[in-house]
N, C-alpha and C. Protein backbone atom coordinates (compact mmCIF):
# COMPACT_ATOMS: atom_id res chain seq x y z
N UNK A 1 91.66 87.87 124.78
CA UNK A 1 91.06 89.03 124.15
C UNK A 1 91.30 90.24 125.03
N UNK A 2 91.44 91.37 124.25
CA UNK A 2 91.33 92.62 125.21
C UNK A 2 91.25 93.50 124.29
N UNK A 3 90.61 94.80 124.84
CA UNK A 3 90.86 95.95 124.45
C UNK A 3 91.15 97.15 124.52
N UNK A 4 91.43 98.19 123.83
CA UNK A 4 92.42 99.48 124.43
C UNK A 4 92.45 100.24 122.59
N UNK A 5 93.15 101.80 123.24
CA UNK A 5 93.14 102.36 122.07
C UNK A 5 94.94 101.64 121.34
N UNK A 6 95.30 102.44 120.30
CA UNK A 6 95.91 102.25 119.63
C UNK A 6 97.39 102.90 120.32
N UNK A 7 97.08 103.95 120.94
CA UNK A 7 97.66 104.91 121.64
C UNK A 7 98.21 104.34 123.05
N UNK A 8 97.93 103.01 123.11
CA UNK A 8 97.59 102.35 124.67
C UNK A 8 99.06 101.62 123.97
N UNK A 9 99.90 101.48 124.83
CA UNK A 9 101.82 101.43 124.55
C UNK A 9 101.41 99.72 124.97
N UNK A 10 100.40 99.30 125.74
CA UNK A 10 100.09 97.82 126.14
C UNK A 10 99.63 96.89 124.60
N UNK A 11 98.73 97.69 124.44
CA UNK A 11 97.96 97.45 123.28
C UNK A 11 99.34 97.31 121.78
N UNK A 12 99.74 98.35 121.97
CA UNK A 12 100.98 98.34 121.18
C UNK A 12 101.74 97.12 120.88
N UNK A 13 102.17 96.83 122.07
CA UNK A 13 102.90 95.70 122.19
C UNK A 13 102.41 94.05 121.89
N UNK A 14 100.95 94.55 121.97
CA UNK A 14 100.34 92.89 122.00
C UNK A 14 100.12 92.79 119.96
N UNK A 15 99.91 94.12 119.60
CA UNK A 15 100.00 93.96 118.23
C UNK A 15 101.45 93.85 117.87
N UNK A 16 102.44 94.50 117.96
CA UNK A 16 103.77 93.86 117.50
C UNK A 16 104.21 92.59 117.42
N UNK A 17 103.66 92.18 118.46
CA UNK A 17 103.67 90.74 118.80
C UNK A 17 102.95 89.62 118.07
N UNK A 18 101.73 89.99 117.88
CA UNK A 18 100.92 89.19 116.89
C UNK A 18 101.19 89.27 115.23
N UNK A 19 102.16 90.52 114.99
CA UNK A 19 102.30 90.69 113.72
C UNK A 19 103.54 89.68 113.30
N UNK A 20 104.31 89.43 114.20
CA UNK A 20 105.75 88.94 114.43
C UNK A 20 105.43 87.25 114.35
N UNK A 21 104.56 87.49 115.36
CA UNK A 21 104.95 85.51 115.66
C UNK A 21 103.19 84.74 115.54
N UNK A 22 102.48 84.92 115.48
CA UNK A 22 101.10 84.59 115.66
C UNK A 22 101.06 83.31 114.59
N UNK A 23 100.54 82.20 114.74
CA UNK A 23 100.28 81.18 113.60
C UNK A 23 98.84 81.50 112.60
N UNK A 24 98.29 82.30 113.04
CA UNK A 24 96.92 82.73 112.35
C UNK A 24 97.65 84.10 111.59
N UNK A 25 97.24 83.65 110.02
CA UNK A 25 97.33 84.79 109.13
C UNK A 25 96.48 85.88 109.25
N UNK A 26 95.58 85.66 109.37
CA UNK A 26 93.96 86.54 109.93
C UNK A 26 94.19 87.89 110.87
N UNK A 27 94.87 87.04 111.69
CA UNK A 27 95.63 87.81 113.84
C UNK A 27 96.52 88.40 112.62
N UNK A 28 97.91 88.26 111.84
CA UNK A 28 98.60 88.74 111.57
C UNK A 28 98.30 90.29 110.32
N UNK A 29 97.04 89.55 109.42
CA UNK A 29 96.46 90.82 108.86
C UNK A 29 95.78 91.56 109.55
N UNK A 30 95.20 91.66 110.79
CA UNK A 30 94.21 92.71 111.55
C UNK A 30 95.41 93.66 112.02
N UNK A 31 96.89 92.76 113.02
CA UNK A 31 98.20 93.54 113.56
C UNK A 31 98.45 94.52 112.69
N UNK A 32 98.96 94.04 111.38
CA UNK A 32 99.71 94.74 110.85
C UNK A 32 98.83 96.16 110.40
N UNK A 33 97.48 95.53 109.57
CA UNK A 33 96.77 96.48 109.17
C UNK A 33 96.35 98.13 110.44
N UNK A 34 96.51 97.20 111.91
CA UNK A 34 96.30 98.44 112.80
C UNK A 34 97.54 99.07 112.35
N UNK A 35 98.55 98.05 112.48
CA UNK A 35 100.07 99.47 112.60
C UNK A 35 100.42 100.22 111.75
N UNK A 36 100.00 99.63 110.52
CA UNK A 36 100.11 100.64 109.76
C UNK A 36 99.48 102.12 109.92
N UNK A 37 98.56 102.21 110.67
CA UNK A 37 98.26 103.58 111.22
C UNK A 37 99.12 104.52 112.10
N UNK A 38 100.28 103.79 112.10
CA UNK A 38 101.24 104.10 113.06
C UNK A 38 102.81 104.31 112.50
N UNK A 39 102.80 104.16 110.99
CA UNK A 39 104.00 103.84 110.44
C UNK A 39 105.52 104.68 111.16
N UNK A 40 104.92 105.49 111.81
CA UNK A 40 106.34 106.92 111.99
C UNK A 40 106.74 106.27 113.40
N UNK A 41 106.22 105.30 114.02
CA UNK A 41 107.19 104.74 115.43
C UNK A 41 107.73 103.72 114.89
N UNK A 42 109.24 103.99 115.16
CA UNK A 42 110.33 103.12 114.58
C UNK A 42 110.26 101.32 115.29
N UNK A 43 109.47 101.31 115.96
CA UNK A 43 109.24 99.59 116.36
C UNK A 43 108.21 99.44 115.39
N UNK A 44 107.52 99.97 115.43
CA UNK A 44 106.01 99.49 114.06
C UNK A 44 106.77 99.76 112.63
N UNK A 45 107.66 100.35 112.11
CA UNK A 45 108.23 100.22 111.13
C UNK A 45 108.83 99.46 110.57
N UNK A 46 109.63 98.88 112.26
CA UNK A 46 110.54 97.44 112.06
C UNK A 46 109.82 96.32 111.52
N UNK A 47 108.16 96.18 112.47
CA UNK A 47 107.59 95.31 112.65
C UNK A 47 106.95 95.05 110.98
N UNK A 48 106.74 96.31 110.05
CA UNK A 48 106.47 96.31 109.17
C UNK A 48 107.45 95.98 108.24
N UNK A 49 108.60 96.57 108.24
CA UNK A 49 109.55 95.75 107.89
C UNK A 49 109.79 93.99 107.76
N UNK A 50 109.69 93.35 108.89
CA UNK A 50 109.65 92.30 109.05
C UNK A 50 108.80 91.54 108.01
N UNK A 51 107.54 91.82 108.33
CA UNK A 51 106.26 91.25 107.59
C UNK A 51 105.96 91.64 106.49
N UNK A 52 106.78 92.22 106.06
CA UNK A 52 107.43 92.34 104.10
C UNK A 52 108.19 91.78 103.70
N UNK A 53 109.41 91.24 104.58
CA UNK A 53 110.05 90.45 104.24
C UNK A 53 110.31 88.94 104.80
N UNK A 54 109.52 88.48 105.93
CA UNK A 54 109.45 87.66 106.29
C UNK A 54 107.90 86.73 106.33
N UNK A 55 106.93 87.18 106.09
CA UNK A 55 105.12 86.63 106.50
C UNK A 55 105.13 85.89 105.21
N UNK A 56 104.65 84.90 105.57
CA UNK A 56 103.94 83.62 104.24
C UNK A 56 102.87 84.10 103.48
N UNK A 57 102.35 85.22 104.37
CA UNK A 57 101.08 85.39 103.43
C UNK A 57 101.11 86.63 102.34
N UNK A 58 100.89 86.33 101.30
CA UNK A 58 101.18 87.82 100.71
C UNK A 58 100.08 88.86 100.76
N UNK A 59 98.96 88.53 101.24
CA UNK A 59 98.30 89.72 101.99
C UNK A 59 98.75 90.51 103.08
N UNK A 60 99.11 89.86 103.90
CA UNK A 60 100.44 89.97 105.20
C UNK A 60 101.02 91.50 104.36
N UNK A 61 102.30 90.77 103.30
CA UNK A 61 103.12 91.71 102.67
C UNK A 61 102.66 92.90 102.03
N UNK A 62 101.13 92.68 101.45
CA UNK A 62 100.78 93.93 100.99
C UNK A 62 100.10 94.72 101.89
N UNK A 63 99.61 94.45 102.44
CA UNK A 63 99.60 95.42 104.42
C UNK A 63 100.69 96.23 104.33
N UNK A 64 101.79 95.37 104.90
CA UNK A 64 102.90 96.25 105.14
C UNK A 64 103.61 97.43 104.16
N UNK A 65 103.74 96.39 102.57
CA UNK A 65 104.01 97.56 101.97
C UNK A 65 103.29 98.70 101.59
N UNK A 66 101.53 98.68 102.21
CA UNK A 66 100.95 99.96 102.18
C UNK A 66 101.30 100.48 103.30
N UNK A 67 101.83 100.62 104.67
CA UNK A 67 102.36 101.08 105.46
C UNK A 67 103.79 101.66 105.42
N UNK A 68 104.09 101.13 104.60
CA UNK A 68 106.05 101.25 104.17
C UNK A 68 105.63 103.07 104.06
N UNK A 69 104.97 102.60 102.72
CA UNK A 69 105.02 103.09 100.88
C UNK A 69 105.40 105.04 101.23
N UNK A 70 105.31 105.45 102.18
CA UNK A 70 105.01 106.91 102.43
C UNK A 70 106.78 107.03 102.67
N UNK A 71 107.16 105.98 103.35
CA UNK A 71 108.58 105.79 103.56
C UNK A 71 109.98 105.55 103.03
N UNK A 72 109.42 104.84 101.60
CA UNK A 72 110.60 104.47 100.65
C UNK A 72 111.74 105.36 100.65
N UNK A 73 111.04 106.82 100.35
CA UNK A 73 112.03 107.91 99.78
C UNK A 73 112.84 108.61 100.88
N UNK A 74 112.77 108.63 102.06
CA UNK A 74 113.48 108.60 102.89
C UNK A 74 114.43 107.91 104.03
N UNK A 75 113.60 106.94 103.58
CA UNK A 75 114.32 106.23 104.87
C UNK A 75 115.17 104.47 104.46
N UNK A 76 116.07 104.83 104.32
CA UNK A 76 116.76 103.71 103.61
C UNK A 76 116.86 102.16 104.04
N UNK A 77 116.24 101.68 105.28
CA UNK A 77 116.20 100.53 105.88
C UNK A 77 114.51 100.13 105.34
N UNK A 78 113.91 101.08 105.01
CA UNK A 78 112.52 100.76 103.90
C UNK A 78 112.60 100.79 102.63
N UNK A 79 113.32 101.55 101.96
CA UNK A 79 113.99 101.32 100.70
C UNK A 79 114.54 100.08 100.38
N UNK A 80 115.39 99.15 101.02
CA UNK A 80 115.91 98.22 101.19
C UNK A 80 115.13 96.87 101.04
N UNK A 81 114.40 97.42 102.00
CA UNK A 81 113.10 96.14 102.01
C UNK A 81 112.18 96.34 101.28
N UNK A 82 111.98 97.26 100.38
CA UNK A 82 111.01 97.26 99.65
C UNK A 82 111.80 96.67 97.78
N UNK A 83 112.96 96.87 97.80
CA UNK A 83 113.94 96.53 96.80
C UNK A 83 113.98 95.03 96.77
N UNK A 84 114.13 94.65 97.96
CA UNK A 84 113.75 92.48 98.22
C UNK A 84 112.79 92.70 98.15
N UNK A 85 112.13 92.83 98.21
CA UNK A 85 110.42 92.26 97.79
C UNK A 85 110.45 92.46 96.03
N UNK A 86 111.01 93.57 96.00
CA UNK A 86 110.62 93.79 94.07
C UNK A 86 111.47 92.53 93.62
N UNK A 87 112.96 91.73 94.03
CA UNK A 87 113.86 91.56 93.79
C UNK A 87 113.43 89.90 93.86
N UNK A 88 112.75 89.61 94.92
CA UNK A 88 112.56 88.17 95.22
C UNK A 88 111.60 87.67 95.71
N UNK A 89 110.38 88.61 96.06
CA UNK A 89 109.12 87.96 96.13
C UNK A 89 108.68 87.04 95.29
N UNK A 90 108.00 86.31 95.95
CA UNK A 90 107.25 85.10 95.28
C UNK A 90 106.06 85.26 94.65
N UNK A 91 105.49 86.45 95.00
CA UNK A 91 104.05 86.77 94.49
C UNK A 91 103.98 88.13 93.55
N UNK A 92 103.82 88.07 92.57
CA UNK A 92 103.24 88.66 91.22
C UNK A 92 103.04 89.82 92.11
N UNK A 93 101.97 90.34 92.42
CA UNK A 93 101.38 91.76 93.13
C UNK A 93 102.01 92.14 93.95
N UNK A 94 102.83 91.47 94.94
CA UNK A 94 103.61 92.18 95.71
C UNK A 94 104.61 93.22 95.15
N UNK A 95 105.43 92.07 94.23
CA UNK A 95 106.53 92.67 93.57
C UNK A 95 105.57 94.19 92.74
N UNK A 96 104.64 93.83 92.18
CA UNK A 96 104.20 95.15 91.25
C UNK A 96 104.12 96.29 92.45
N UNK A 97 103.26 96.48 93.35
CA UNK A 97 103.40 97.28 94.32
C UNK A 97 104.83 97.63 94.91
N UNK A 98 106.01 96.89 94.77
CA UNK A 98 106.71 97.46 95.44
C UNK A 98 107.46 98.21 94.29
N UNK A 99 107.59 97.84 93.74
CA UNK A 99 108.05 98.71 91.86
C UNK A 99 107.20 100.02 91.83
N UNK A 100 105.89 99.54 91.85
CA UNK A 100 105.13 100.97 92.22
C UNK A 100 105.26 102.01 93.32
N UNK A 101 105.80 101.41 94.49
CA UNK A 101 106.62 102.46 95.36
C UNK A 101 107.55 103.00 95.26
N UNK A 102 108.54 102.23 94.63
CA UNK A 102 110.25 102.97 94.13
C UNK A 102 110.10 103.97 93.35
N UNK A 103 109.14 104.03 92.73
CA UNK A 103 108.34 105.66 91.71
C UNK A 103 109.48 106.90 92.19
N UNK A 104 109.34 107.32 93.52
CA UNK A 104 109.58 109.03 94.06
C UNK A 104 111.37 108.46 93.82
N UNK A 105 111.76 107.74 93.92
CA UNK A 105 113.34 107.27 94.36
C UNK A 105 113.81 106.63 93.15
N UNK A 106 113.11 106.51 92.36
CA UNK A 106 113.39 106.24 91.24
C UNK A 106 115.32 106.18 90.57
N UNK A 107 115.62 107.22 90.67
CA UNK A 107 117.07 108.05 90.32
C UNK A 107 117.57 107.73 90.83
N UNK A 108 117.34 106.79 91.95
CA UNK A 108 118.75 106.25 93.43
C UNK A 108 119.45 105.31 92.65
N UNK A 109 120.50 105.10 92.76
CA UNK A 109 121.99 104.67 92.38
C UNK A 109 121.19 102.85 92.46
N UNK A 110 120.94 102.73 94.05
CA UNK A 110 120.44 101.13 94.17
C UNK A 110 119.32 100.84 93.03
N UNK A 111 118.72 101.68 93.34
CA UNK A 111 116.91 101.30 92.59
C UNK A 111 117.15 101.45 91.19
N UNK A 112 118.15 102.10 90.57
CA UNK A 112 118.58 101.55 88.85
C UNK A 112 119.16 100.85 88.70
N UNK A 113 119.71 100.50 89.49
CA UNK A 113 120.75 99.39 89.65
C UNK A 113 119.52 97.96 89.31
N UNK A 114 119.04 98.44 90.28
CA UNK A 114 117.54 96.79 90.12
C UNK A 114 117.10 97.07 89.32
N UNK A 115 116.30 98.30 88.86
CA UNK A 115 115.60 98.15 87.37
C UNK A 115 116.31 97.72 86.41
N UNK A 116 117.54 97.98 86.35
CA UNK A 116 118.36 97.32 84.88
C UNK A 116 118.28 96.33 85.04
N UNK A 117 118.87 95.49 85.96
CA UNK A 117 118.43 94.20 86.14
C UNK A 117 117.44 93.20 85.86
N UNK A 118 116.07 93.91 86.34
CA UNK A 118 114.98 92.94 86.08
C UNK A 118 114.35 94.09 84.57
N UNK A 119 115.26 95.31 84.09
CA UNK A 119 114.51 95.12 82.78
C UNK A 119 114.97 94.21 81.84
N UNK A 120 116.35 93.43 82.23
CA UNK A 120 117.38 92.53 81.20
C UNK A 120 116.36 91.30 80.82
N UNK A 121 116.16 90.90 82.52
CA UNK A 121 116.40 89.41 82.88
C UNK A 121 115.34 89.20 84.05
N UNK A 122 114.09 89.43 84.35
CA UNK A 122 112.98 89.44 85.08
C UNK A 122 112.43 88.10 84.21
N UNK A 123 111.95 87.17 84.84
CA UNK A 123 111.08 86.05 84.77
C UNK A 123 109.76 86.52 84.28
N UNK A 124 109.17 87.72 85.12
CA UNK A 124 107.99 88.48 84.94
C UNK A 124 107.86 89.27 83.86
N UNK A 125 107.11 89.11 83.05
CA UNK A 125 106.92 89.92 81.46
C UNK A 125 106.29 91.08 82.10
N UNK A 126 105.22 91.44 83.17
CA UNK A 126 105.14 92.99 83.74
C UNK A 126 106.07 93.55 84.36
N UNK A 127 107.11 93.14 85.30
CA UNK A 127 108.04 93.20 86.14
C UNK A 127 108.90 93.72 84.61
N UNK A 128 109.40 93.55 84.35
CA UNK A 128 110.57 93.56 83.20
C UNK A 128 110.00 94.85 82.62
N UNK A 129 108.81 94.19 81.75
CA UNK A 129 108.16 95.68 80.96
C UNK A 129 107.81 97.05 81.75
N UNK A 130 107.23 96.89 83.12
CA UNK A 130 107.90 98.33 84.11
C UNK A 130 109.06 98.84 84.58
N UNK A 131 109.92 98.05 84.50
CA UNK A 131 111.17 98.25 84.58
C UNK A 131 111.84 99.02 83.57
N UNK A 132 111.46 98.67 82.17
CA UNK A 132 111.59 99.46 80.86
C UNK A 132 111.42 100.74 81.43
N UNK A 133 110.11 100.88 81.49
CA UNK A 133 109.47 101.92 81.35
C UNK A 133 109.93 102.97 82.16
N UNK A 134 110.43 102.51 83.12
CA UNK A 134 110.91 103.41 84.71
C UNK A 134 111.80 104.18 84.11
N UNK A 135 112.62 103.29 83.37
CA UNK A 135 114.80 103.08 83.13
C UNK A 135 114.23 104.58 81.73
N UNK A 136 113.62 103.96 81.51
CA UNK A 136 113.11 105.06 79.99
C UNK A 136 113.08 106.16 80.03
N UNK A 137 112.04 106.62 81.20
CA UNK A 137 111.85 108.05 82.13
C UNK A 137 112.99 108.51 82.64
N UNK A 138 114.37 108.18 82.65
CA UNK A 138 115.11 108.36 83.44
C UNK A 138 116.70 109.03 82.91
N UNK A 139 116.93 110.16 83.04
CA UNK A 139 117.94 111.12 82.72
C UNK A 139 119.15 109.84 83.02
N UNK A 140 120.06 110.39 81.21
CA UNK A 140 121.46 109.63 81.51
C UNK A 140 122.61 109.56 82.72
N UNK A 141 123.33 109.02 83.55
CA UNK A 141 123.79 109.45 84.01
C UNK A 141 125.55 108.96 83.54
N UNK A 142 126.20 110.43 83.63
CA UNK A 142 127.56 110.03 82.99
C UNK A 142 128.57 109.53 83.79
């Protein structure tokens, strides 16, 4: 056990760490949920990264992708990972949240690219039917 602020680069590290490798889902939702207060340092981004696309737990994943979510529209190594999660998550809510983030980026070449996709041929009758809906809103492109 220990403690320190958030701001404490020690402290930092012992949460990256617990978000990464820890066998307790619990340790891994308290990590992530701190870092997400932190989303704009590019190691806590990674780390968030990671645990969107890698954590068993899908509470885990929806942590992170509320930490992403400010990030989609700029920064394309979060775009990416937020596109696998819509693309191949295992869990119902994840995927809706991350569909619900692609919102601002909507118009990107990749992210219609996936909505056509899962509006064809999505397993998910919400997944598919937001996908409609996105592709619908969305100026032709010639």
């Amino acid at each position: 056990e220990t403690q320190g602020s958030l701001n404490d680069e020690r402290i930092q590290q012992l949460l990256l760490f617990a978000a990464r490798n820890n066998y307790n889902s619990g340790v891994r939702m308290d990590s992530v949920d701190l870092l997400t207060q932190r989303p704009n340092d590019n190691h806590v981004r990674e780390a968030l990264i990671y645990a969107l696309r890698f954590d068993s737990n899908p509470g885990v994943r929806l942590k992170a992708l509320e930490g992403l979510g400010s990030y989609v529209k700029d920064d394309v190594r979060v775009r990416d990972a937020v596109l696998q999660a819509l693309m191949s998550d295992s869990n119902p809510g994840v995927r809706a949240q991350a569909l619900h983030l692609l919102e601002p980026c909507k118009a990107d070449s990749s992210v219609r690219q996936v909505l056509q996709r899962l509006a064809e041929n999505d397993q998910n009758q919400y997944i598919r039917s937001q996908a409609r809906t996105v592709l619908a809103q969305l100026p032709e492109i010639d």
